[in-house]
Protein backbone atom coordinates (compact mmCIF):
# COMPACT_ATOMS: atom_id res chain seq x y z
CA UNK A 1 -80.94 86.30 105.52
CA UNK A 2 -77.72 86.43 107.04
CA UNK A 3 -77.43 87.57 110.79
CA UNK A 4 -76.71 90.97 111.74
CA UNK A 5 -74.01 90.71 113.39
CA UNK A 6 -72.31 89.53 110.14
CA UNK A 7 -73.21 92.93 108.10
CA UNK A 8 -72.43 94.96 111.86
CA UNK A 9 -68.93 92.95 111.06
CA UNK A 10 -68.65 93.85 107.55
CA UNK A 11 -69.44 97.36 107.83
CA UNK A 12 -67.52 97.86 110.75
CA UNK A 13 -64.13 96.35 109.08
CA UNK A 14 -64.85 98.43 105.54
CA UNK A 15 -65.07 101.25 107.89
CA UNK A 16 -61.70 100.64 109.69
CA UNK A 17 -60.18 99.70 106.89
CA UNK A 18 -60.87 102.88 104.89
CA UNK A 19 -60.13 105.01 107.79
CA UNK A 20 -56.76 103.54 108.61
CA UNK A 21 -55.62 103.05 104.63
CA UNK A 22 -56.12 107.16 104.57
CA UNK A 23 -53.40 107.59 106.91
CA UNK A 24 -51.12 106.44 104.85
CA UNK A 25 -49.37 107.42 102.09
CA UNK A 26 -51.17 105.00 100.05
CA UNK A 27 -54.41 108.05 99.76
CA UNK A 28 -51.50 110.27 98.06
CA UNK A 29 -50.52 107.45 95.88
CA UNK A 30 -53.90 106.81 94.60
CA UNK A 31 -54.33 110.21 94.07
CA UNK A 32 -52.06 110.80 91.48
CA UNK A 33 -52.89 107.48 89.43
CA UNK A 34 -54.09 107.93 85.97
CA UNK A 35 -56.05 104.76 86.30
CA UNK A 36 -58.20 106.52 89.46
CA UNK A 37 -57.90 110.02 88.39
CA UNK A 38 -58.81 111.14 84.91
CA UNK A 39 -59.40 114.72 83.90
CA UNK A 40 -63.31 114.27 84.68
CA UNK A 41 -62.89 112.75 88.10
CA UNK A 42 -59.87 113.86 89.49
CA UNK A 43 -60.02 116.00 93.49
CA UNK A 44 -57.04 118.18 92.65
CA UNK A 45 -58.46 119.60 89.77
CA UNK A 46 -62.15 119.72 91.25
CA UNK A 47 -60.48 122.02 93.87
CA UNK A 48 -59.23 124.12 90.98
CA UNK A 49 -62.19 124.06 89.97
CA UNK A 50 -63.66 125.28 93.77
CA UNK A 51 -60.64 127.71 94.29
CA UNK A 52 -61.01 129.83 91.05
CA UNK A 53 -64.77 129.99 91.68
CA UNK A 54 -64.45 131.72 95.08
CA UNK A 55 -62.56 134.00 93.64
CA UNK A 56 -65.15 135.12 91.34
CA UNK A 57 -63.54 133.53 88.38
CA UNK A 58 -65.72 130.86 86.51
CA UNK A 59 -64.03 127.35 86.21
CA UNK A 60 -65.36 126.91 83.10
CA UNK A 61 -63.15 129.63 81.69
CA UNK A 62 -60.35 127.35 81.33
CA UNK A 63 -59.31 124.03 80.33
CA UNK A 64 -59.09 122.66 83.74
CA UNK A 65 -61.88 122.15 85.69
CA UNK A 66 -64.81 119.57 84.37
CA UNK A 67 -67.55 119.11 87.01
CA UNK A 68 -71.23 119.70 86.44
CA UNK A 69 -72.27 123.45 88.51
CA UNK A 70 -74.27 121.60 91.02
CA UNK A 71 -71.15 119.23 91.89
CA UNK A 72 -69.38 122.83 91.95
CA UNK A 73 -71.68 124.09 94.60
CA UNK A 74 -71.36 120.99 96.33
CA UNK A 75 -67.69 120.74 96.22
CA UNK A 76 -67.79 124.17 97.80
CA UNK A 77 -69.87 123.12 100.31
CA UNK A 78 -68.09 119.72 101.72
CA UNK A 79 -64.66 122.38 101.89
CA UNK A 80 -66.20 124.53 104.08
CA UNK A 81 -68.19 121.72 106.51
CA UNK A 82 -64.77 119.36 106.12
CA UNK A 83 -61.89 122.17 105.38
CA UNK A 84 -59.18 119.50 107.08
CA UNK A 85 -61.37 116.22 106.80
CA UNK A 86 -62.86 115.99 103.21
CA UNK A 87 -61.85 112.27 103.71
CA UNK A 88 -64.35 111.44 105.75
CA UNK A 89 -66.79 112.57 102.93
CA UNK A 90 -65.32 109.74 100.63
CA UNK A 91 -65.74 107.26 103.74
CA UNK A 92 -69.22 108.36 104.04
CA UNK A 93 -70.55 107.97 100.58
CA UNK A 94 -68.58 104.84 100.47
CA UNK A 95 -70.20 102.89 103.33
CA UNK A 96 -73.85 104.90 102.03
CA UNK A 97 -72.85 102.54 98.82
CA UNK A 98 -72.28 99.39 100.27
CA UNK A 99 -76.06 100.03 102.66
CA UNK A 100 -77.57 100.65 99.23
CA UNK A 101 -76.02 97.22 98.09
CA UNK A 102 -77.16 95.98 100.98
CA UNK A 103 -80.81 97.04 100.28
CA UNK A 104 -80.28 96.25 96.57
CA UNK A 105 -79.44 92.49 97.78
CA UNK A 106 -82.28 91.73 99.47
CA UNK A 107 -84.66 93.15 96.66
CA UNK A 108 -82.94 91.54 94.00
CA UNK A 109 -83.18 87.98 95.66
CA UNK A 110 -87.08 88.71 96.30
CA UNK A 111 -87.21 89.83 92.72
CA UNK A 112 -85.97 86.61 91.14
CA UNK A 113 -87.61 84.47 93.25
CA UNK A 114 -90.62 85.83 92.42
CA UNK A 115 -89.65 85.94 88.21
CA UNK A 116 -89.24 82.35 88.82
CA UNK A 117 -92.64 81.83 90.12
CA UNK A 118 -94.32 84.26 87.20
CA UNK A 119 -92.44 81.87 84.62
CA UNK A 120 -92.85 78.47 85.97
CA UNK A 121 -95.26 77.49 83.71
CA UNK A 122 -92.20 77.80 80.46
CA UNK A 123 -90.30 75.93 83.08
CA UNK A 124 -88.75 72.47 82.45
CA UNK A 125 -89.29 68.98 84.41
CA UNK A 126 -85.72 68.81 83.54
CA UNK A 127 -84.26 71.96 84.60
CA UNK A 128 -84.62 71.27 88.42
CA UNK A 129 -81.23 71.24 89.29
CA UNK A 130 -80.82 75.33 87.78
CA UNK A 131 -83.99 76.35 89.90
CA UNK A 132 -83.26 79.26 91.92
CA UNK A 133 -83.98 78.22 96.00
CA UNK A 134 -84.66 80.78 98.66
CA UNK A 135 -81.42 79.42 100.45
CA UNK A 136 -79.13 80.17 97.79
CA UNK A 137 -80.15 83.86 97.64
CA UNK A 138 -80.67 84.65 101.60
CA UNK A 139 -76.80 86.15 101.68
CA UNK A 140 -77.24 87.46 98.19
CA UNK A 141 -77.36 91.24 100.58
CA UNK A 142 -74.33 90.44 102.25
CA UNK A 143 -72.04 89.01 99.71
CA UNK A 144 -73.24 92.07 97.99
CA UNK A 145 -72.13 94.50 100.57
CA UNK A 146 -68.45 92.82 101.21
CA UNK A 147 -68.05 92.42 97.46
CA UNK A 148 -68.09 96.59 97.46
CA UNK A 149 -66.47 97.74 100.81
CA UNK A 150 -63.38 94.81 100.37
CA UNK A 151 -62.98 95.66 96.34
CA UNK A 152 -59.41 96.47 96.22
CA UNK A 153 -61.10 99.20 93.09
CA UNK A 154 -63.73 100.42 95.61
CA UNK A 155 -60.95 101.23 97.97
CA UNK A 156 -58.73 102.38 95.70
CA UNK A 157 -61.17 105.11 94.30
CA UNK A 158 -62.11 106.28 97.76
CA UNK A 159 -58.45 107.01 99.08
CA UNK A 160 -57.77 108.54 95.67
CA UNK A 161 -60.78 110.62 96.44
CA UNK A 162 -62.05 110.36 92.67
CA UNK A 163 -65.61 112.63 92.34
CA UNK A 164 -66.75 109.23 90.36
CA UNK A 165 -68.02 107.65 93.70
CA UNK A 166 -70.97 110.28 93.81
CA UNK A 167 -72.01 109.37 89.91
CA UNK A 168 -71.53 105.50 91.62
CA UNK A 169 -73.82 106.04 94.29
CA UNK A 170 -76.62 107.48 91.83
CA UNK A 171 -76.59 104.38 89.72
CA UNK A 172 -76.93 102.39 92.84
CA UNK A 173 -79.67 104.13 93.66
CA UNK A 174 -81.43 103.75 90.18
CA UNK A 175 -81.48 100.39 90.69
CA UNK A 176 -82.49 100.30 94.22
CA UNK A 177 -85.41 102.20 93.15
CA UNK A 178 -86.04 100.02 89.98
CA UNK A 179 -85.96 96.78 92.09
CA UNK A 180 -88.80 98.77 94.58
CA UNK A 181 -90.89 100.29 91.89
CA UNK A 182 -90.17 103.49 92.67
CA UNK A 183 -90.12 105.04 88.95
CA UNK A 184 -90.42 108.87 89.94
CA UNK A 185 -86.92 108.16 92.38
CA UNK A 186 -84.95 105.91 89.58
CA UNK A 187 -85.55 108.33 86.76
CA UNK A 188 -84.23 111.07 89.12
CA UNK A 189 -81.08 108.87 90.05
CA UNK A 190 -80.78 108.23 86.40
CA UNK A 191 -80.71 111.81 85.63
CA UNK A 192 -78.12 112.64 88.07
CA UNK A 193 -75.61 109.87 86.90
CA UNK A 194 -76.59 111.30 83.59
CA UNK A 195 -76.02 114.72 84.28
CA UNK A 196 -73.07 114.12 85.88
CA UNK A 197 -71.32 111.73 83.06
CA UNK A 198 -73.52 111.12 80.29
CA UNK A 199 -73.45 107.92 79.35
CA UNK A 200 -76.15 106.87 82.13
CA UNK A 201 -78.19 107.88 80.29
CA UNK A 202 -78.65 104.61 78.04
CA UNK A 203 -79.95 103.07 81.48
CA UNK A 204 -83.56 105.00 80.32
CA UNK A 205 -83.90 102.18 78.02
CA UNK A 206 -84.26 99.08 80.76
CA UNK A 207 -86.06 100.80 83.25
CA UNK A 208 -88.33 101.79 80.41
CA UNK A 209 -88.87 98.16 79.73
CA UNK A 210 -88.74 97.39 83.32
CA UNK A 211 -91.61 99.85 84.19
CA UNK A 212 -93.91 98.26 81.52
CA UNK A 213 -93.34 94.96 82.94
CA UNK A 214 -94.63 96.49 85.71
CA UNK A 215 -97.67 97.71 84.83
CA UNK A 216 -98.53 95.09 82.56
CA UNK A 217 -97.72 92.15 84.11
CA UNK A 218 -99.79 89.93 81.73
CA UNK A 219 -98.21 91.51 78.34
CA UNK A 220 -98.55 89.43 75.42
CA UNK A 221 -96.09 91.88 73.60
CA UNK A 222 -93.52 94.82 73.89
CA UNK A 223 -94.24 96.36 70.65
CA UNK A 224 -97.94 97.03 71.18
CA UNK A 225 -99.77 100.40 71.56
CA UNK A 226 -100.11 100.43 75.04
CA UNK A 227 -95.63 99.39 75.45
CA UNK A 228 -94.53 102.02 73.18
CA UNK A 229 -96.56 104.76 74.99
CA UNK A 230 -95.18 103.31 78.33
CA UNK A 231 -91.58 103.26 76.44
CA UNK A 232 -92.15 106.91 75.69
CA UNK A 233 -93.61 108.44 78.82
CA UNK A 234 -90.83 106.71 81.10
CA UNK A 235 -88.28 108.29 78.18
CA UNK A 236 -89.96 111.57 78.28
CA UNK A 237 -89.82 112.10 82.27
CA UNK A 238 -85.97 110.78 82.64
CA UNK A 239 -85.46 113.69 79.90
CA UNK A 240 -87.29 116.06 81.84
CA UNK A 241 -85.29 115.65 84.63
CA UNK A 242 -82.24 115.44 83.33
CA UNK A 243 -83.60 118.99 81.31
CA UNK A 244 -84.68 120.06 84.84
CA UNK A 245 -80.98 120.04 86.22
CA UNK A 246 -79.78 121.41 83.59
CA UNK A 247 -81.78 124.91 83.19
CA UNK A 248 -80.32 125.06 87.40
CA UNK A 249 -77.33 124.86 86.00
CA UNK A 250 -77.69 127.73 83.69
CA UNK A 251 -79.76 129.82 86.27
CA UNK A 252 -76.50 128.99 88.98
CA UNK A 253 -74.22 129.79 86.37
CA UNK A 254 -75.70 132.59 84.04
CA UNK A 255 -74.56 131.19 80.99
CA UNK A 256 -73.91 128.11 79.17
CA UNK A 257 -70.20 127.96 79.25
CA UNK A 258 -70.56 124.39 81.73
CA UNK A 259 -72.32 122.58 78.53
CA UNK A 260 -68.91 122.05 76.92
CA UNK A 261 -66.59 122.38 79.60
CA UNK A 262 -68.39 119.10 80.74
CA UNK A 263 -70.54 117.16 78.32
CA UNK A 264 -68.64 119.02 75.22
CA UNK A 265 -65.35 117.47 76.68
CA UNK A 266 -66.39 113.90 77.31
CA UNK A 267 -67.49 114.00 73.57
CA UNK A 268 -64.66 115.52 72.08
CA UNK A 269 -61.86 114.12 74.05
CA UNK A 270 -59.46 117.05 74.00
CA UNK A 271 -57.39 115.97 76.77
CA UNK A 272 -55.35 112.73 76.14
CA UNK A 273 -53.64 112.17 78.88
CA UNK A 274 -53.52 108.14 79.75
CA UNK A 275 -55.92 106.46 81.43
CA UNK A 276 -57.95 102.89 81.18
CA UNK A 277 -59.90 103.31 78.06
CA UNK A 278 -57.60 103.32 74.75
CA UNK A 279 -59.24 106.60 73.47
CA UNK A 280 -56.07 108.93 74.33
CA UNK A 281 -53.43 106.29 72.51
CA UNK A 282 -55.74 106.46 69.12
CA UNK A 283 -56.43 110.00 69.07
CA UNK A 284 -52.23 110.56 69.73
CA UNK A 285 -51.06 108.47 66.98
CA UNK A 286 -54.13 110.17 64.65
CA UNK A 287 -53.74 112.78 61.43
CA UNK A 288 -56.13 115.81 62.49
CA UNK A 289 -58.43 115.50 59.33
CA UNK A 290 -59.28 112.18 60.79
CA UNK A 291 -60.25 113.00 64.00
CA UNK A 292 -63.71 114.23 63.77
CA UNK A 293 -64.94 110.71 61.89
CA UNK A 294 -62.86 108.20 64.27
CA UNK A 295 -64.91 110.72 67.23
CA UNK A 296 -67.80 109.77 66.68
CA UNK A 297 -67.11 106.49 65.49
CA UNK A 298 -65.82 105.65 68.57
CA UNK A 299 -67.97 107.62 70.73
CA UNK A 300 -70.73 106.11 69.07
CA UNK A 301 -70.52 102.34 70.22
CA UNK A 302 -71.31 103.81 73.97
CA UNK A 303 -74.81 104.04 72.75
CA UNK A 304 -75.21 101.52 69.40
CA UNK A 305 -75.66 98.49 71.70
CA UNK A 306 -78.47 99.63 73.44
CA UNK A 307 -81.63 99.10 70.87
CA UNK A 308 -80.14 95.60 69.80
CA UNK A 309 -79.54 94.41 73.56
CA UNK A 310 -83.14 95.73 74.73
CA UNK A 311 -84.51 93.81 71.91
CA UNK A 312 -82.88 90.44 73.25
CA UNK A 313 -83.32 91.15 76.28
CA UNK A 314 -86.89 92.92 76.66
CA UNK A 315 -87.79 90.06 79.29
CA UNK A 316 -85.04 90.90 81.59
CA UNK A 317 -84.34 94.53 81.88
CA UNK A 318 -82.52 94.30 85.63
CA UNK A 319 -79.67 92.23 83.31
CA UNK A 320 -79.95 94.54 80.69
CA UNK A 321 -79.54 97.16 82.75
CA UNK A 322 -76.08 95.60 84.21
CA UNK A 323 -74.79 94.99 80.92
CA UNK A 324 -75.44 98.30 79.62
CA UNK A 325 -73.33 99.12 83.23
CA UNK A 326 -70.46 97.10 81.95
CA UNK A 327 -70.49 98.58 78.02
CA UNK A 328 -70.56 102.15 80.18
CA UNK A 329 -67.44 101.15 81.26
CA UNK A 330 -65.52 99.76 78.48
CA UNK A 331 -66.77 102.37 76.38
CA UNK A 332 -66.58 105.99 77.83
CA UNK A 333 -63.85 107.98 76.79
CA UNK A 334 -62.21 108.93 80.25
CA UNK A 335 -62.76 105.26 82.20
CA UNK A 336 -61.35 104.47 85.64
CA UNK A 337 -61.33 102.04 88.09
CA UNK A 338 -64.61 103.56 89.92
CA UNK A 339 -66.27 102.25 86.95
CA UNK A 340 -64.78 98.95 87.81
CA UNK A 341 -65.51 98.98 91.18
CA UNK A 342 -68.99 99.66 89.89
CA UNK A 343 -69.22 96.72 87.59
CA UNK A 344 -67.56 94.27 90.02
CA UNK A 345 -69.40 95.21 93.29
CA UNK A 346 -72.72 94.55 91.15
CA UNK A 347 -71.68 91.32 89.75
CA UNK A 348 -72.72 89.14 92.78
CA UNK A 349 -76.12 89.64 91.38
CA UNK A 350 -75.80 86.86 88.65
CA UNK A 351 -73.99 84.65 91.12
CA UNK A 352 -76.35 81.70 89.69
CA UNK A 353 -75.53 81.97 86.35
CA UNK A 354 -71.81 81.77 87.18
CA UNK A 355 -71.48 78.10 86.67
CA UNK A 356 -72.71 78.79 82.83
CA UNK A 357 -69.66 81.13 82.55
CA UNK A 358 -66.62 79.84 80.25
CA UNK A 359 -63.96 82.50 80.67
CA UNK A 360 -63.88 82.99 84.17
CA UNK A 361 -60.58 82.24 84.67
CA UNK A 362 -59.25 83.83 81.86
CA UNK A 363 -61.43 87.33 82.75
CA UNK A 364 -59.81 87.37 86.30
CA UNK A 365 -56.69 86.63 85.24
CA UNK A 366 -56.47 89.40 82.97
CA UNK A 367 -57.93 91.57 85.15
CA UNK A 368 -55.67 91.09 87.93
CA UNK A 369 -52.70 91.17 85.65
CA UNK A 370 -53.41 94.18 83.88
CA UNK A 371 -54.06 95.78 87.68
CA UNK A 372 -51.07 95.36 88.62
CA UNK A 373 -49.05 95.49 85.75
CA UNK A 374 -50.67 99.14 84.93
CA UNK A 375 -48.78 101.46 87.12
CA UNK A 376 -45.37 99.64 86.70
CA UNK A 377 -45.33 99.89 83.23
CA UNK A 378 -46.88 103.65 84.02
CA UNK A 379 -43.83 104.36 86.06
CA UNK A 380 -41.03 102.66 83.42
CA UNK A 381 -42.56 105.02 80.86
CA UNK A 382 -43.20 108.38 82.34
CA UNK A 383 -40.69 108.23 85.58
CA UNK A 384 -37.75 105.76 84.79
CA UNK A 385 -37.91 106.73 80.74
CA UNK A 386 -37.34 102.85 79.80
CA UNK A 387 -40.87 101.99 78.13
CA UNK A 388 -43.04 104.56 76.11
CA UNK A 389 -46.76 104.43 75.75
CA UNK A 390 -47.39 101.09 73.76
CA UNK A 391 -46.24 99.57 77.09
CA UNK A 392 -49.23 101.58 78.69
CA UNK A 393 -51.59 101.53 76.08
CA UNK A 394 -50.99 97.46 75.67
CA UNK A 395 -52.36 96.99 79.22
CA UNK A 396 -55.10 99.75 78.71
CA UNK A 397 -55.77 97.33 75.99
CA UNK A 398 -55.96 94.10 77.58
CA UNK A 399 -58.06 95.49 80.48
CA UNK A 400 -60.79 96.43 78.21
CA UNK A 401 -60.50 93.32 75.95
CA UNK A 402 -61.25 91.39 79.52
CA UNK A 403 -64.31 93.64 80.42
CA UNK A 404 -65.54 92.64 76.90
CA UNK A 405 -64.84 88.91 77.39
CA UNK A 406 -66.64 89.47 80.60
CA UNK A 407 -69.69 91.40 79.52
CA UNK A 408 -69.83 88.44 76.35
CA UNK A 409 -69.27 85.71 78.63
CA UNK A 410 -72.26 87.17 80.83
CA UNK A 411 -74.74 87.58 77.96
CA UNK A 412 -74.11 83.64 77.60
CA UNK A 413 -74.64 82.26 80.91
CA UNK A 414 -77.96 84.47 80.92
CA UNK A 415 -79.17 83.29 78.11
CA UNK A 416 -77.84 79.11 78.05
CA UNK A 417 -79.14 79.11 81.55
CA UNK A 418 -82.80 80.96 80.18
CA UNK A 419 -82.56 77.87 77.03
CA UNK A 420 -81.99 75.39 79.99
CA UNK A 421 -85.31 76.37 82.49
CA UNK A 422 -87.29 76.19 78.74
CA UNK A 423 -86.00 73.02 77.34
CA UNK A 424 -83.95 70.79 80.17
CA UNK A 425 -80.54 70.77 80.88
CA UNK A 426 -79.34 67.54 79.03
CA UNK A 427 -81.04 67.99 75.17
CA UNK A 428 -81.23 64.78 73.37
CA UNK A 429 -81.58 63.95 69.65
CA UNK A 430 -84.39 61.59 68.23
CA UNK A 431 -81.26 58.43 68.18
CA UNK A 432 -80.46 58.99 72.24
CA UNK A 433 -77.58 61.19 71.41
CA UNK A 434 -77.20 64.23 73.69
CA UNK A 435 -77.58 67.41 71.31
CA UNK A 436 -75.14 70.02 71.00
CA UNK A 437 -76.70 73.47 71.66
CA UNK A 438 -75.27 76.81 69.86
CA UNK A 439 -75.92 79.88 70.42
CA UNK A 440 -76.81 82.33 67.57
């Protein structure tokens, strides 16, 4: 474990480094950044949102505001605690974040040491050299930690004081909870993310799986008896809750006018102003007949992947769940860099299955490209008039074509590094020759 005076370091410079970068100019910048702010996320229009409702006018009236009514009631409260420091309610939940990665480190590196020790018997003589040691996981909590509160996305989102960080720290906590056992709390983290974006909710599926691991430790299947009615009960309760914050809702609000104002307009994309994903470009250049088919088509592929992937990978539902993280994000119809952050300040986890990767380069070069490429060519098209939106949408593009080469890439290294423990690390054929493996 790594000392504490390193995470007191950490902390403290994430800290300092937050508060300083918000007395700047840069928090105004950020702000106004399509690829921080969309129309779901965005502060300025959650305070619409809060000013119209104190004066007695329901935000879901309009076209504007797109918050869930308990992040309305909160909203409304952090104004009147913070009216001139709201900032420091970013900070907060930012550094709360990086402690739950912290936690989430230290569980996770207990939690594949002990996998290791469950499996050892499928283990190879061979595959001694991909064994997981104790040594190379005792900073997994740190690295963890830094690899959230230095992400330039991480910071970004919290000067541009984008609501996602709250949906964020939810599915941080689901998988805190997952990684203690704690299915009651995960389910109810779940079914805030959910209730606050939606697309969480395909996360029910691996902590489903997860939670039947659990309990059965000595399975012989996952399609028995027994494994679907653990499937369905886990199902059942995340629906509950998610049903459970949603008849507050109604009771807060009287009516049901929030239901499309928030979930209606993630699935129907009215609003196609320019952000990461590549939803707004399609649904421009589209005939209106068309629209309602190419909807759900595209809508659709948030949630197609899941049965397939928790097929494959029934045995590992904390990697399931990670990758089902990623598709979240390349997926959703108004993505930002929070969901970025959120991918990247998780992906220390599979640190040992980074030498399996093939496109790391590539990934990070597009990524870092396409970062900083995005608001110039933003600027030339909407400000200096000298590009137009393939410029924009080409990047847009690009960024999500690297979060798929990144979430493929991943599935990979998993899985040639699970063929490697079974069978060795150097396969030979009957004449001495070293075999070539492919994956299928």
């Amino acid at each position: 474990m790594a000392p504490p005076i390193a995470v007191a370091i950490c902390f403290t410079a994430g800290l300092i480094l937050r508060l300083s970068l918000f007395r700047t100019s840069l928090a105004l910048w950020f702000a106004e950044k399509p690829e921080i702010s969309t129309p779901v996320t965005s502060w300025e229009r959650a305070m619409e949102g809060v000013a119209l409702s104190k004066s007695m006018i329901s935000p879901y009236s309009g076209d504007l505001f797109h918050e869930t009514p308990l992040m309305l009631r909160f909203l409304e409260f952090a104004t009147r605690a913070f009216p001139a420091d709201v900032n420091y309610l970013f900070v907060f939940v930012d550094m709360l974040s990086a402690f739950v990665l912290l936690k989430i480190g230290n569980l996770f590196a207990r939690y594949l040491l002990q996998k290791q020790v469950n499996d050892i018997q499928c283990v190879s003589t061979k595959a001694e050299k991909i064994i997981i040691r104790k040594a190379s996981v005792e900073d997994l909590h740190l690295i963890l930690a830094a690899a959230h509160l230095f992400n330039p996305f991480s910071v970004a989102v919290c000067l541009g004081k984008s609501t996602a960080v709250f949906n964020n720290l939810a599915i941080y906590f689901s998988f805190l909870f997952l990684l203690q056992g704690n299915e009651l709390l995960c389910l109810i983290s779940i079914a805030m993310a959910s209730y606050q974006s939606l697309y969480p909710l395909t996360l029910l599926a691996p902590v489903a799986l997860y939670f039947y691991t659990v309990r059965n430790p000595k399975r012989v299947t996952s399609l028995s008896a027994d494994a679907v009615n653990s499937y369905v009960r886990t199902t059942v309760l995340g629906l509950l809750a998610i049903t459970g914050l949603l008849v507050i809702s109604y009771l807060l609000e009287g009516s049901t006018l929030f239901l499309y104002s928030t979930y209606g307009f993630t699935l129907s994309v009215p609003d196609l102003t320019p952000n990461l994903g590549v939803f707004w470009y399609f649904f421009t250049e589209m005939f209106e007949h068309f629209r309602t088919f190419f909807i759900c088509v595209f809508q659709i592929h948030a949630f197609l992947y899941v049965v397939p992937l928790s097929i494959r990978l029934r045995d590992h539902p904390v990697f399931l769940m990670y990758i089902l993280v990623v598709l979240m994000s390349i997926f959703k119809s108004y993505p930002s860099y929070a969901d970025v952050a959120l991918l990247t300040s998780l992906l220390p986890l599979w640190k040992h299955i980074f030498s399996y990767m093939r496109n790391k380069f590539v990934v990070t070069n597009m990524l870092v490209c396409c970062t900083v490429f995005g608001p110039i060519l933003y600027h030339l098209w909407i400000y200096a008039g000298s590009a137009n939106a393939n410029f924009y949408f080409s990047i847009a593009l690009a960024f999500s074509s690297a979060e798929v080469f990144l979430a493929t890439d991943l599935l990979f290294a998993y899985l040639r590094r699970e063929f490697d423990l079974k069978h060795g690390i150097e396969q030979k054929l009957e004449n001495g020759k070293i075999a070539q493996v492919i994956l299928e």
